[in-house]
PDB file of N, CA and C in Angstrom:
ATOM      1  N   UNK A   1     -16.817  27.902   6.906  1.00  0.00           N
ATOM      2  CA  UNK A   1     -16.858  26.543   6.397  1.00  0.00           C
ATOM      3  C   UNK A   1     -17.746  26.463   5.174  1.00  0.00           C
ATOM      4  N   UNK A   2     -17.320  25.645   4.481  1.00  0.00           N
ATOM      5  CA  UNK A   2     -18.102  25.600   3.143  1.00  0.00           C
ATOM      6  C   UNK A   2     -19.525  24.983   3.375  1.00  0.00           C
ATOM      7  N   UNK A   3     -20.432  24.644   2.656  1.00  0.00           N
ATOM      8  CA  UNK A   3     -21.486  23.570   2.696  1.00  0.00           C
ATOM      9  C   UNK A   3     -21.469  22.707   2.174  1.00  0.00           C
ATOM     10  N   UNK A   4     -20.214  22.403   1.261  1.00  0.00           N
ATOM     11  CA  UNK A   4     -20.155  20.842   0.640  1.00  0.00           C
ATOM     12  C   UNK A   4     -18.639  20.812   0.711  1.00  0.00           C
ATOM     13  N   UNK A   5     -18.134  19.985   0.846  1.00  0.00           N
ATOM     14  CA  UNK A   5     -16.867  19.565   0.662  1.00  0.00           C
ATOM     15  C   UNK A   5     -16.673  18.610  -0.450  1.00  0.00           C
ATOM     16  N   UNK A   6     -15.688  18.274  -1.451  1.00  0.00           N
ATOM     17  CA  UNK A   6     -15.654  17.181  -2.490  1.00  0.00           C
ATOM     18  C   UNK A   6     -14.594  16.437  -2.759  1.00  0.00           C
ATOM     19  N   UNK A   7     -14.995  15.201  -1.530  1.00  0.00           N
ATOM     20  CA  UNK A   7     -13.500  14.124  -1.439  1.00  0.00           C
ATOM     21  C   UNK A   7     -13.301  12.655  -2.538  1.00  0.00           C
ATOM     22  N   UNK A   8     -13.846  13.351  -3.707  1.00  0.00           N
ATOM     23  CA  UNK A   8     -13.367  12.417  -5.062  1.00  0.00           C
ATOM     24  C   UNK A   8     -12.170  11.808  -5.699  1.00  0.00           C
ATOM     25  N   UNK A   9     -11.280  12.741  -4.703  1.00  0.00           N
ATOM     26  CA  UNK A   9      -9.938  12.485  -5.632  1.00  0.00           C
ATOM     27  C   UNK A   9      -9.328  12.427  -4.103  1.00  0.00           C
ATOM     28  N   UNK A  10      -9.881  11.903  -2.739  1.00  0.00           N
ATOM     29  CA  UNK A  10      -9.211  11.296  -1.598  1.00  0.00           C
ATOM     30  C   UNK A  10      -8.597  10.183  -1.748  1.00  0.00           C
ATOM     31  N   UNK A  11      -7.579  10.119  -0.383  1.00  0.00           N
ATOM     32  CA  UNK A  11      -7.273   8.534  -0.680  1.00  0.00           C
ATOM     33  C   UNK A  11      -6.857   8.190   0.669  1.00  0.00           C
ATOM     34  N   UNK A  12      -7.298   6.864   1.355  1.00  0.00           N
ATOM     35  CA  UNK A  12      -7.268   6.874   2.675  1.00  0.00           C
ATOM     36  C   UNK A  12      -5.885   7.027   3.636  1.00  0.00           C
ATOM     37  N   UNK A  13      -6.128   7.055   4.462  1.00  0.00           N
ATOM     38  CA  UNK A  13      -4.868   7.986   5.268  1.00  0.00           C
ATOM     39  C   UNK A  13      -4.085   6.100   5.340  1.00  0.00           C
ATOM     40  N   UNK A  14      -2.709   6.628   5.089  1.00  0.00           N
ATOM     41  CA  UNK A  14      -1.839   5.169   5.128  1.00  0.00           C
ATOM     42  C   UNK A  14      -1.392   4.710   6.803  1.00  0.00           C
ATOM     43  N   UNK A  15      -1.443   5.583   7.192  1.00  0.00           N
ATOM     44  CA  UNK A  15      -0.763   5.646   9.112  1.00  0.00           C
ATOM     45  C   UNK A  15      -1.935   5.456  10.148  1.00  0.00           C
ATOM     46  N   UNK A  16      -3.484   5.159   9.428  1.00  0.00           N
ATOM     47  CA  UNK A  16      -4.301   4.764   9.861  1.00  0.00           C
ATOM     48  C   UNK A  16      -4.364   3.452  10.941  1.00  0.00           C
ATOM     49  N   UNK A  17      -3.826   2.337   9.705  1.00  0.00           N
ATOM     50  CA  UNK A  17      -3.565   1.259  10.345  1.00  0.00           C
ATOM     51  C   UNK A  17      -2.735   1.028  11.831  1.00  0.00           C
ATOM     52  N   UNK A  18      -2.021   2.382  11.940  1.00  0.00           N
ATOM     53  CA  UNK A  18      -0.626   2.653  12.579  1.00  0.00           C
ATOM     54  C   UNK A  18      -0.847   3.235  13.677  1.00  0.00           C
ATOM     55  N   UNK A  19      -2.333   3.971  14.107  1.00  0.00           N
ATOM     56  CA  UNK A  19      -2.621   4.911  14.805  1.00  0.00           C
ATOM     57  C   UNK A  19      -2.523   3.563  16.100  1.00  0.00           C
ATOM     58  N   UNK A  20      -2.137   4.896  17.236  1.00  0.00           N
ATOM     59  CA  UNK A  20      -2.718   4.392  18.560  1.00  0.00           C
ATOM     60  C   UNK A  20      -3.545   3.815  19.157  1.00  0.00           C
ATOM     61  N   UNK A  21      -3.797   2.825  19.944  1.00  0.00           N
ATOM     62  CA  UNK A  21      -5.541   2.491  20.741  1.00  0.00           C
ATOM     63  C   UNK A  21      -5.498   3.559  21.878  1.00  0.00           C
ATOM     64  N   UNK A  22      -6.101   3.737  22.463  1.00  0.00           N
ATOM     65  CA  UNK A  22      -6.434   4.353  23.702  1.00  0.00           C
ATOM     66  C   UNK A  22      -6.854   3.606  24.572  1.00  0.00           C
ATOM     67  N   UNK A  23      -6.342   3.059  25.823  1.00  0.00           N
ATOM     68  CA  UNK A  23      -6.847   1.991  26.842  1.00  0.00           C
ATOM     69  C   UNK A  23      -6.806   2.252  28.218  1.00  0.00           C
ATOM     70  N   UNK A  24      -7.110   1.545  29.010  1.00  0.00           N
ATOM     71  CA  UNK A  24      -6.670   1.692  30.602  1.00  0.00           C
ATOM     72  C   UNK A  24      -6.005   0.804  31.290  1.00  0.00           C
ATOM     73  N   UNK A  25      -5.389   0.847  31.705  1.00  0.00           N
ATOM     74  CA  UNK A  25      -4.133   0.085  32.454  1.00  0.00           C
ATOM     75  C   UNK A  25      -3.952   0.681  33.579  1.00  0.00           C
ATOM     76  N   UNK A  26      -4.060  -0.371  35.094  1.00  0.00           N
ATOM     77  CA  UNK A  26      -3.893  -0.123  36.277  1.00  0.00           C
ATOM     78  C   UNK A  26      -1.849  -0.848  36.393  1.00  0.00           C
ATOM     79  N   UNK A  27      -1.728   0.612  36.762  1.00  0.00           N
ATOM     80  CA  UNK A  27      -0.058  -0.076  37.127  1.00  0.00           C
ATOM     81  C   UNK A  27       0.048   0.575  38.017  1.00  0.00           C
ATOM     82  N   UNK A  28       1.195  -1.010  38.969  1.00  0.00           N
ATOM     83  CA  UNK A  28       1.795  -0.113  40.791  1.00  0.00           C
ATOM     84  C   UNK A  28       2.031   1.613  40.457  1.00  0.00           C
ATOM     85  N   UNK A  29       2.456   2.191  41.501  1.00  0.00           N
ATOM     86  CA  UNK A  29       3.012   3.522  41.513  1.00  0.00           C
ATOM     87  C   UNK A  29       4.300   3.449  41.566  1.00  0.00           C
ATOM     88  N   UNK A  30       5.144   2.701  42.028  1.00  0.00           N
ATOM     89  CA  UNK A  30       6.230   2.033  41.965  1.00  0.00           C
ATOM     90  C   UNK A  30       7.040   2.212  40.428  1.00  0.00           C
ATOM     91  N   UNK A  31       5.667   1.362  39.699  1.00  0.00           N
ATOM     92  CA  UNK A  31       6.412   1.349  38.263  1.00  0.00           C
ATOM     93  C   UNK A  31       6.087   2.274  37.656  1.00  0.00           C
ATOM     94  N   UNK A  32       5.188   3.174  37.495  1.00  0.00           N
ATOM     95  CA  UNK A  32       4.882   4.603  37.164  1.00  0.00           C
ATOM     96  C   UNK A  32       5.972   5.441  37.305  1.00  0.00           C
ATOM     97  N   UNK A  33       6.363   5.856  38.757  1.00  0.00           N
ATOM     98  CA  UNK A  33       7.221   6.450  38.845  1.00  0.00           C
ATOM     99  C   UNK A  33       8.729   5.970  38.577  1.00  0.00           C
ATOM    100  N   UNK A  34       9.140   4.581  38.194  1.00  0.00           N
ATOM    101  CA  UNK A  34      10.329   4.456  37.874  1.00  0.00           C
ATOM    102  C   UNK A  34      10.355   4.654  36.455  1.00  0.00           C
ATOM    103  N   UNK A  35       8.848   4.337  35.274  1.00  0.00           N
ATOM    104  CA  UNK A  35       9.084   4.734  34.262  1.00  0.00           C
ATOM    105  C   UNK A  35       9.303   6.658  34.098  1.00  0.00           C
ATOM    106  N   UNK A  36       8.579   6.917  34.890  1.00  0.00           N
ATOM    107  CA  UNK A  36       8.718   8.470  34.763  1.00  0.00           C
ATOM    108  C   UNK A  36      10.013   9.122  34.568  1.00  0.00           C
ATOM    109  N   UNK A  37      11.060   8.244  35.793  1.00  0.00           N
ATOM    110  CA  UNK A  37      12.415   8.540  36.461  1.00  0.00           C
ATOM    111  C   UNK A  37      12.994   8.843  35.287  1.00  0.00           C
ATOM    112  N   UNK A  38      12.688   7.578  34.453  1.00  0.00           N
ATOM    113  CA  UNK A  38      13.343   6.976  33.318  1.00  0.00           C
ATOM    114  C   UNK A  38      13.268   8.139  32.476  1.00  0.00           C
ATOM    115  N   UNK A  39      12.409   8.190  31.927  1.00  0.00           N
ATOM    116  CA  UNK A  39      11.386   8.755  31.041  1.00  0.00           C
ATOM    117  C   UNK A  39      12.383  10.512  30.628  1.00  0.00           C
ATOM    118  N   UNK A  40      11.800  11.215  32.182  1.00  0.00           N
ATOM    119  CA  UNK A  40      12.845  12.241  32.420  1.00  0.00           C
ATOM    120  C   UNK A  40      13.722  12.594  32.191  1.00  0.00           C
ATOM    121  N   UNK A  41      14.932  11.182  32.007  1.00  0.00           N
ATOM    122  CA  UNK A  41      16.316  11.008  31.865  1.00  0.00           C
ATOM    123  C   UNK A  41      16.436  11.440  30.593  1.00  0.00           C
ATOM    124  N   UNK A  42      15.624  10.553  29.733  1.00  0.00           N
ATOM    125  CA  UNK A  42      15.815  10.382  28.518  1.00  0.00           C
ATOM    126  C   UNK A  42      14.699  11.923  27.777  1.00  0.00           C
ATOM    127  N   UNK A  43      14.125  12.489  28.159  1.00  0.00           N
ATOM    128  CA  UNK A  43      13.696  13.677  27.689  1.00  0.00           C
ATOM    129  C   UNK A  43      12.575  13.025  26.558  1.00  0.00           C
ATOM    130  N   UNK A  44      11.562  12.008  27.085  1.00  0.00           N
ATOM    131  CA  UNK A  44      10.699  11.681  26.038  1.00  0.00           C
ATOM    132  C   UNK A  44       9.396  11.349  27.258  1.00  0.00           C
ATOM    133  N   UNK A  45       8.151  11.358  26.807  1.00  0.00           N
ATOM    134  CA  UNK A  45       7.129  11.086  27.393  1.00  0.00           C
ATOM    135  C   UNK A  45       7.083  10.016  28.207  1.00  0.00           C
ATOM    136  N   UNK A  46       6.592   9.359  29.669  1.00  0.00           N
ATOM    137  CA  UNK A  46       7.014   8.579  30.123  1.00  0.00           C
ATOM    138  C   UNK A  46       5.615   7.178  29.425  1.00  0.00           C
ATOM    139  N   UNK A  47       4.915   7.380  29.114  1.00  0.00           N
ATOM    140  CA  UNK A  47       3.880   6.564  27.884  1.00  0.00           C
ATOM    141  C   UNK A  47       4.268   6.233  27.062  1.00  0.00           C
ATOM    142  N   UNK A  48       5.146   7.073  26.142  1.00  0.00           N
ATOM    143  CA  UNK A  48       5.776   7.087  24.948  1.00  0.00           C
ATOM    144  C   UNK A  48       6.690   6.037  25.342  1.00  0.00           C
ATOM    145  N   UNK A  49       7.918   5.750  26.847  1.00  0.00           N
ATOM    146  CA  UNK A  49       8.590   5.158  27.108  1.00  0.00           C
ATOM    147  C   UNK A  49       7.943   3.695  27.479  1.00  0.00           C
ATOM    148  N   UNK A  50       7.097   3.504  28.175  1.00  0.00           N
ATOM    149  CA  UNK A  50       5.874   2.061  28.264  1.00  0.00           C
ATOM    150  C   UNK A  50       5.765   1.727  26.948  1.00  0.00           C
ATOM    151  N   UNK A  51       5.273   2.102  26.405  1.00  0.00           N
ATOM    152  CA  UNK A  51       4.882   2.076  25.058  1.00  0.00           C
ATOM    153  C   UNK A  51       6.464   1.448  24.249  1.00  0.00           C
ATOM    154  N   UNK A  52       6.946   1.991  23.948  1.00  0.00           N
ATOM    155  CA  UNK A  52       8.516   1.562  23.437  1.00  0.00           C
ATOM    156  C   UNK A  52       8.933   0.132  23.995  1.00  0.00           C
ATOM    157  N   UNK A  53       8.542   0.511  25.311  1.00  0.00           N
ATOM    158  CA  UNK A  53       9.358  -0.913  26.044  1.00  0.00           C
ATOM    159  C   UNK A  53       8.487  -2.300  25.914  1.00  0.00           C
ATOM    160  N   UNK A  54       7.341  -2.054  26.244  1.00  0.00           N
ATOM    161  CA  UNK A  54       6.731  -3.054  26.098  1.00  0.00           C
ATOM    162  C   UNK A  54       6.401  -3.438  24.400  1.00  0.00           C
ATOM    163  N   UNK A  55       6.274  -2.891  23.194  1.00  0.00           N
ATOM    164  CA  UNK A  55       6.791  -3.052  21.765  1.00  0.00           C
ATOM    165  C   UNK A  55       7.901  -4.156  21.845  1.00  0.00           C
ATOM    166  N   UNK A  56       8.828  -3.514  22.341  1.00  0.00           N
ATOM    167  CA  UNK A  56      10.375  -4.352  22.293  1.00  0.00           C
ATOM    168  C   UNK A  56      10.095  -5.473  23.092  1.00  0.00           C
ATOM    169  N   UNK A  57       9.663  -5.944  23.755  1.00  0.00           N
ATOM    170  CA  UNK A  57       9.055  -6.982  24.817  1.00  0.00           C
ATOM    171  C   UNK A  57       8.474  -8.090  23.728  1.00  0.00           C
ATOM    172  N   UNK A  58       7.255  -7.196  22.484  1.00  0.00           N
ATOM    173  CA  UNK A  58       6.440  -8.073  21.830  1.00  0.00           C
ATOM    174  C   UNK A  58       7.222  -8.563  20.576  1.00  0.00           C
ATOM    175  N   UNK A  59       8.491  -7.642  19.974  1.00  0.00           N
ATOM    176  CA  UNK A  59       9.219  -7.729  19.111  1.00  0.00           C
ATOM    177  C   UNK A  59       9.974  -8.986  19.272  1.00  0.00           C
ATOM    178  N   UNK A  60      10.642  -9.139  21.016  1.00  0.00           N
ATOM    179  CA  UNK A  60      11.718 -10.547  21.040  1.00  0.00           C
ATOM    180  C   UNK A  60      10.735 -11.561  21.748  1.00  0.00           C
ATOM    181  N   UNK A  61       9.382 -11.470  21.851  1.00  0.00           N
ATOM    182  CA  UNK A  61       8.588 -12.734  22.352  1.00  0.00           C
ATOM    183  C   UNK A  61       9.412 -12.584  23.647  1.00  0.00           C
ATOM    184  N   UNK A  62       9.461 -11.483  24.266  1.00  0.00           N
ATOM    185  CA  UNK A  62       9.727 -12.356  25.697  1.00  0.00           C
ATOM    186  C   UNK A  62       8.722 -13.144  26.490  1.00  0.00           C
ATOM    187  N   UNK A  63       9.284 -13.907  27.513  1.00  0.00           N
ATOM    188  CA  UNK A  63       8.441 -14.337  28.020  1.00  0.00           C
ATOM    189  C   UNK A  63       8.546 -14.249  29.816  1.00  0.00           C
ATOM    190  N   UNK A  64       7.368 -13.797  30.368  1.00  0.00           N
ATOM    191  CA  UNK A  64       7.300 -13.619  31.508  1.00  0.00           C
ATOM    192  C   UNK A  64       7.882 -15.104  33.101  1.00  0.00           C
ATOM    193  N   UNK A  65       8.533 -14.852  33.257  1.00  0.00           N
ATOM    194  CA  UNK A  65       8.608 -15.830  34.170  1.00  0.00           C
ATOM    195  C   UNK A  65       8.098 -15.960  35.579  1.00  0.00           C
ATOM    196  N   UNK A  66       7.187 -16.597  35.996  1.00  0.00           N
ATOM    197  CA  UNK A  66       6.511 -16.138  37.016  1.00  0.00           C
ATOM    198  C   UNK A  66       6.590 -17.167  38.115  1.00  0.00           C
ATOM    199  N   UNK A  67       6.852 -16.487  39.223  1.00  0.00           N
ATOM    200  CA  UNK A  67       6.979 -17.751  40.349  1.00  0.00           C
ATOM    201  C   UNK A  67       6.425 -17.702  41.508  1.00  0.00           C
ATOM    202  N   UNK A  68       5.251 -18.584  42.157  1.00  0.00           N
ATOM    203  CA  UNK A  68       4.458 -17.735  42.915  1.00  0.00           C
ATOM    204  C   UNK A  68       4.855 -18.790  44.511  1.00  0.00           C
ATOM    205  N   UNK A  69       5.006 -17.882  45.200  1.00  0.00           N
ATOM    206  CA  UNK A  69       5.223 -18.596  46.655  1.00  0.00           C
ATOM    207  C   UNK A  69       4.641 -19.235  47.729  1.00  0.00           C
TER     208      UNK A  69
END
């Protein structure tokens, strides 16, 4: 490794804004494993698939309907 590096002519990363959060989320096992099922099917990460779905969720404003007994 050098002892100086010289980032004068940098320019900030554009996909920054774009990057991931990292969080915690308690979900049934139920839905874990049906995203997994899923997930499997489709040959993509089953996070990657949460992630996708719930996007598309925020994309059409759905809205949750909730009905409690």
């Amino acid at each position: 490794m050098r002892k100086q590096y010289d980032f004068s002519e940098s320019v900030p990363n554009p996909y920054a804004k774009r990057s991931k959060r990292q969080i915690t989320i308690r979900l049934d096992e139920d839905t874990v494993a049906y995203f997994k099922n899923m997930a499997e099917e489709k040959g993509i990460p089953y996070q990657s698939l949460i992630n996708l779905y719930l996007r598309d969720c925020a994309a059409s404003e759905k809205e949750l309907e909730l009905s409690w007994r």
